[in-house]
Protein backbone atom coordinates (compact mmCIF):
# COMPACT_ATOMS: atom_id res chain seq x y z
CA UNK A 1 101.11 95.66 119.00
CA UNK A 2 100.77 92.48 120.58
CA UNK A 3 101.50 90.43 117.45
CA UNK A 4 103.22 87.25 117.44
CA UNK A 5 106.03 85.42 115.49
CA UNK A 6 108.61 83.23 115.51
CA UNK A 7 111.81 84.05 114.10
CA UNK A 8 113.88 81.30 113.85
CA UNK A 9 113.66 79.68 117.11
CA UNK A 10 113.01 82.61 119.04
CA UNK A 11 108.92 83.49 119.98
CA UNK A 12 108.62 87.50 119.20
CA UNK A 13 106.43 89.55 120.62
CA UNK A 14 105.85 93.21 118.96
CA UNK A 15 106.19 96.11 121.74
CA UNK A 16 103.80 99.28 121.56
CA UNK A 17 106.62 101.02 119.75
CA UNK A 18 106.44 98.34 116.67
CA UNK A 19 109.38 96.74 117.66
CA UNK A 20 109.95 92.98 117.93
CA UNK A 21 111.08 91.59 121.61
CA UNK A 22 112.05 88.35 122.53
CA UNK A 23 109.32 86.51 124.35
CA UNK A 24 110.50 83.40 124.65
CA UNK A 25 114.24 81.72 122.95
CA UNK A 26 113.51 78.32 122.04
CA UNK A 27 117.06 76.71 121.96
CA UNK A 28 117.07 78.19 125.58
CA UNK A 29 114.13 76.08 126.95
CA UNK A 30 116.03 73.41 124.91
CA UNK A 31 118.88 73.62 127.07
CA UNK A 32 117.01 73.83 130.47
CA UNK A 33 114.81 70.97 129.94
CA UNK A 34 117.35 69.00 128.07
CA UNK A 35 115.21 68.24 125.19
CA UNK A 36 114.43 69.69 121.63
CA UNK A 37 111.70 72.37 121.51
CA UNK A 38 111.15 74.65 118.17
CA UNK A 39 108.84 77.51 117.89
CA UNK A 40 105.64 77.40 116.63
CA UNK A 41 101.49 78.87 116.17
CA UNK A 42 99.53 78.09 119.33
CA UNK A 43 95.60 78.80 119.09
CA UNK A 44 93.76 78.60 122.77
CA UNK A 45 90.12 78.58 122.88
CA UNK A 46 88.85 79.26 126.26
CA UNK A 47 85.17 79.94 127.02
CA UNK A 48 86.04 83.22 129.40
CA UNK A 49 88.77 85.16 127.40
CA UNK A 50 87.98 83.91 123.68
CA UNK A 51 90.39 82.70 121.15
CA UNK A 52 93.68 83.25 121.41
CA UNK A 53 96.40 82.96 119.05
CA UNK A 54 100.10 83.27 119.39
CA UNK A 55 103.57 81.63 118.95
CA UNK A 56 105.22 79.66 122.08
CA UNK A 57 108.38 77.05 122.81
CA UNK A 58 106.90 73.06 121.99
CA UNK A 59 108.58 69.86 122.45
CA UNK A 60 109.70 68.97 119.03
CA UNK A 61 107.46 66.54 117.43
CA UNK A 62 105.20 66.42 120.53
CA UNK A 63 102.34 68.76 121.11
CA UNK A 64 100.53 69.74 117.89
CA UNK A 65 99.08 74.03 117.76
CA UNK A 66 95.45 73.03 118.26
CA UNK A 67 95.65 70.17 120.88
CA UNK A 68 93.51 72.54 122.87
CA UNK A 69 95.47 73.31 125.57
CA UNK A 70 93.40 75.91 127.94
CA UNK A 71 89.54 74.63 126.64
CA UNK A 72 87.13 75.13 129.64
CA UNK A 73 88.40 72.67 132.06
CA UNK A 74 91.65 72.21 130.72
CA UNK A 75 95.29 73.09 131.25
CA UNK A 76 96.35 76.50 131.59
């Protein structure tokens, strides 16, 4: 429960039943921003909750998995 993926270009999320649900669709945020995002690992370190790791929308080719987005005093 709580598990991650990324099927295709579609972030999964796994319910408390052990079923997959659609956390975020990729080619979606594609179309709203009007640019190319794919699905991929994202690890956040973050001095008050820990690590965390998971699977979220990025702009294709931009932002790599362990930029460290959310490190004390960053972006959230």
């Amino acid at each position: 429960m709580g598990e991650t993926r990324c099927e295709g270009e579609v972030a999964q999320i796994c319910d408390p039943g052990g079923r997959w649900q659609t956390l975020l669709d990729c080619n979606r945020v594609s179309e709203l921003n009007r640019a190319l995002f794919a699905c991929g690992p994202i690890l956040i370190e973050d001095g008050e909750v820990g690590r965390l790791e998971g699977h979220a929308c990025f702009p294709a080719g931009g932002i790599r998995p362990d930029a460290g987005l959310g490190q004390d005093g960053g972006a959230r």
